[in-house]
N, C-alpha and C. Protein backbone atom coordinates (compact mmCIF):
# COMPACT_ATOMS: atom_id res chain seq x y z
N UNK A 1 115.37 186.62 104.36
CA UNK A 1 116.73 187.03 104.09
C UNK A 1 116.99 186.88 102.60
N UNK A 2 117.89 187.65 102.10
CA UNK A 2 118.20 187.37 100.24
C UNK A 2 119.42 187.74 100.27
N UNK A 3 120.26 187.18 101.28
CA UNK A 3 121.94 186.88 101.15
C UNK A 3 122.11 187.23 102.20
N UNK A 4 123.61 187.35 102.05
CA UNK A 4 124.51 188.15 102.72
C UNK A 4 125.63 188.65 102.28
N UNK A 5 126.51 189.46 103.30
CA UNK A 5 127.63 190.09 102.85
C UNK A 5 128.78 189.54 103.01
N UNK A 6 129.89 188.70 102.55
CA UNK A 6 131.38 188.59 102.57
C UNK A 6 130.94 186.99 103.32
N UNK A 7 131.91 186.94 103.82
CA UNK A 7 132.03 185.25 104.72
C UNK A 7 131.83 184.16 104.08
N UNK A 8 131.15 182.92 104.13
CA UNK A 8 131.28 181.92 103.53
C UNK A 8 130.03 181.49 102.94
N UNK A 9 130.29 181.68 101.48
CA UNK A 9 129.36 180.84 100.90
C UNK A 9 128.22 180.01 101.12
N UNK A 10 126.96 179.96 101.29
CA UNK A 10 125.87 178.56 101.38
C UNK A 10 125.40 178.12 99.92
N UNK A 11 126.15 177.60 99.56
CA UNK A 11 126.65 177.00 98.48
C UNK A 11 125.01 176.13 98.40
N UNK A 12 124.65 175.97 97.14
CA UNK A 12 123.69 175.04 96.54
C UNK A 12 123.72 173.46 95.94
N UNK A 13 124.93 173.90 95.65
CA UNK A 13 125.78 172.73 94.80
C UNK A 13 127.13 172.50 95.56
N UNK A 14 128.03 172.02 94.50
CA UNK A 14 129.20 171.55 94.92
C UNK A 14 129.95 173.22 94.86
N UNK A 15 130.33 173.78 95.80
CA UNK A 15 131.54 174.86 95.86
C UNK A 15 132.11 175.31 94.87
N UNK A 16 132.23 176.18 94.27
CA UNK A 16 132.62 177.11 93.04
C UNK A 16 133.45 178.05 93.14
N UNK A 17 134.62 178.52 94.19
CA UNK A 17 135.44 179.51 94.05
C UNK A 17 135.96 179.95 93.32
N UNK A 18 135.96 180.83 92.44
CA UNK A 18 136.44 180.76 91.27
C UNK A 18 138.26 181.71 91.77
N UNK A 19 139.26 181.37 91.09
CA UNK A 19 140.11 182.04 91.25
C UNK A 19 140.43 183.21 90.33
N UNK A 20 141.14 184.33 91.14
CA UNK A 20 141.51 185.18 89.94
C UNK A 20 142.53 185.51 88.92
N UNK A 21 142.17 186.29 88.36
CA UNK A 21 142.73 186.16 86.67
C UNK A 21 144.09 186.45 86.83
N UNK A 22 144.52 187.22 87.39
CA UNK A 22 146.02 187.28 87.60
C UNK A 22 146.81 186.69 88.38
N UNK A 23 146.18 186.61 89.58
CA UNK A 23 147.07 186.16 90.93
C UNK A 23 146.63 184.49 91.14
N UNK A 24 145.75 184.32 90.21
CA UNK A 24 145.55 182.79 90.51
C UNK A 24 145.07 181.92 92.08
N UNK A 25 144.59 183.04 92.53
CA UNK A 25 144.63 183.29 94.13
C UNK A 25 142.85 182.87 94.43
N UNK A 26 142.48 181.98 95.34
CA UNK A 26 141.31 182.08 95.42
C UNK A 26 140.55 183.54 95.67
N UNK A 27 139.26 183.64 95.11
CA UNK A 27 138.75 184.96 95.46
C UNK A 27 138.29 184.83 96.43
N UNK A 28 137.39 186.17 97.06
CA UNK A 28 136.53 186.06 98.16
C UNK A 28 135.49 186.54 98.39
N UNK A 29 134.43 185.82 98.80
CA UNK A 29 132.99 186.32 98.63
C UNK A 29 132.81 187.87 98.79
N UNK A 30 132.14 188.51 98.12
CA UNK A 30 131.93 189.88 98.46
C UNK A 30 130.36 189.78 98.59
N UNK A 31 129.21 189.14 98.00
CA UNK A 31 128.05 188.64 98.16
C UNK A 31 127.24 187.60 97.63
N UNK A 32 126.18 187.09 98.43
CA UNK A 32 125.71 186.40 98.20
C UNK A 32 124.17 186.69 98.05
N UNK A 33 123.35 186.76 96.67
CA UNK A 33 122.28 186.97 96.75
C UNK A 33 120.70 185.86 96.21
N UNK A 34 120.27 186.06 96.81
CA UNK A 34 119.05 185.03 97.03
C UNK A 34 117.96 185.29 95.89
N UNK A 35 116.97 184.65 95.44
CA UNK A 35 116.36 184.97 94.47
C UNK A 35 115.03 185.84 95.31
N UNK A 36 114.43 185.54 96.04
CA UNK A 36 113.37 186.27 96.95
C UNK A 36 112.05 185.34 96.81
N UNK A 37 111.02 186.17 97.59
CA UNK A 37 110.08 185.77 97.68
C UNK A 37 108.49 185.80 96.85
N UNK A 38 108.81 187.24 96.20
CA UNK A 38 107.95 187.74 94.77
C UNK A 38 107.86 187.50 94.39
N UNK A 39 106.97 186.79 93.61
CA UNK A 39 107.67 186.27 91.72
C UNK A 39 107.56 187.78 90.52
N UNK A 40 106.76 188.60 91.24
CA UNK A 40 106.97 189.62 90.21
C UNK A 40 107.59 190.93 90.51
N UNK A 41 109.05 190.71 91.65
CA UNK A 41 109.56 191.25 91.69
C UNK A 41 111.40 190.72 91.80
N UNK A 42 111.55 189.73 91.98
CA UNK A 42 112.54 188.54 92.63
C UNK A 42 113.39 188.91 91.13
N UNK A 43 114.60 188.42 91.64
CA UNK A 43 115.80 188.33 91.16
C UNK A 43 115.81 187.16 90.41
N UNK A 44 115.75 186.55 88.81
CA UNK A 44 115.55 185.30 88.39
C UNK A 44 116.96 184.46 88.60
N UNK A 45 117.76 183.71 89.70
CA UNK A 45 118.62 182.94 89.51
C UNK A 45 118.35 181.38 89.91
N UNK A 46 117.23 180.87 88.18
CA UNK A 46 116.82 180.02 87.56
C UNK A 46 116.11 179.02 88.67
N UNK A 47 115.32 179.57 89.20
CA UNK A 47 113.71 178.65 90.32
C UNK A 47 114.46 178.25 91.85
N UNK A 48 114.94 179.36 92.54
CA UNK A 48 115.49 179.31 93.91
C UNK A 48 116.91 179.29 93.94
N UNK A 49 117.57 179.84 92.97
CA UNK A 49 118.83 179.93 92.98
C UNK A 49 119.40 180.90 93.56
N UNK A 50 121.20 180.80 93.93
CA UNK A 50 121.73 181.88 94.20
C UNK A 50 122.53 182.66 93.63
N UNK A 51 122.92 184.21 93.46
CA UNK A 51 124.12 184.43 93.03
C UNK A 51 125.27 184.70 93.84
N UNK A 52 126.75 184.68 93.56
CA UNK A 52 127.42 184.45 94.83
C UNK A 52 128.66 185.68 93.55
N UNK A 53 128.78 186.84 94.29
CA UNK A 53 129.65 187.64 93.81
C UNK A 53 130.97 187.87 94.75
N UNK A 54 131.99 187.36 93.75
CA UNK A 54 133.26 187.32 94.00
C UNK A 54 133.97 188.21 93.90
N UNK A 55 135.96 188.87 94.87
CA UNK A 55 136.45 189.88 94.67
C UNK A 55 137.65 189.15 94.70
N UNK A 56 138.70 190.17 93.90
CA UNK A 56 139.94 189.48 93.90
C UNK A 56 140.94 190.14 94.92
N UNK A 57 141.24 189.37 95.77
CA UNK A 57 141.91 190.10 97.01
C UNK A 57 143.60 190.40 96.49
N UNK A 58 143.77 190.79 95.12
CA UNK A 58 144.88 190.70 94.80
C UNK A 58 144.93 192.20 94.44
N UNK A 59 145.66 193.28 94.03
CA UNK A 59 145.64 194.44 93.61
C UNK A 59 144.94 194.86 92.33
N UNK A 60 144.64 193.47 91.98
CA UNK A 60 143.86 193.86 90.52
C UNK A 60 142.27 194.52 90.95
N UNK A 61 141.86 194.40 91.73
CA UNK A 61 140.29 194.63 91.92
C UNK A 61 139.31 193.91 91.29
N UNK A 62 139.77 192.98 90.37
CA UNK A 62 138.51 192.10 89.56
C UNK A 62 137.35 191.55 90.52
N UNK A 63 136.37 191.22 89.79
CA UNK A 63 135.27 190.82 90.52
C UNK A 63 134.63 189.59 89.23
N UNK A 64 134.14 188.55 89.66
CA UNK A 64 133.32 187.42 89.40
C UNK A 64 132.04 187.13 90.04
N UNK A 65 130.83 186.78 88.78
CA UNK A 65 129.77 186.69 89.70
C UNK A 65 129.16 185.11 88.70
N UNK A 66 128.81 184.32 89.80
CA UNK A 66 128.51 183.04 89.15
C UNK A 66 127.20 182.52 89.83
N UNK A 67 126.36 181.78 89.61
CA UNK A 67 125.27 181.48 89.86
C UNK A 67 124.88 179.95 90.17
N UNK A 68 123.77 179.40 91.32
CA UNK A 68 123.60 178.21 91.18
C UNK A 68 121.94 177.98 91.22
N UNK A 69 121.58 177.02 90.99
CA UNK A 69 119.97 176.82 91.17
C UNK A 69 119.71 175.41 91.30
């Protein structure tokens, strides 16, 4: 598997929601992606890390993408 779509976080670390820029509103996962299994094809987020891309459920449409390893 190398994520998933929307729902809750499997967080690496301590929880990172980041809120958004206008509405101050927690965001909400839109994905979560895995580094893989290749090494010479894999996604580098720094030796088994994840990235976890955020949406702002507010009318702004912003999006945040933050990383853990």
């Amino acid at each position: 598997m190398l994520g998933q779509w929307r729902g809750e976080p499997a967080w690496l670390q301590a929880e990172e929601v980041p809120d958004g820029d206008e509405c101050q509103q927690p965001m909400a996962l839109a994905a979560q992606l895995e580094q893989g299994r290749d090494s010479t094809t894999e996604m580098n987020f720094g030796g088994g890390g994840s990235a976890y891309v955020f949406r702002c459920t507010c009318a702004s449409g912003r999006a945040k993408m933050l990383w853990q390893c």
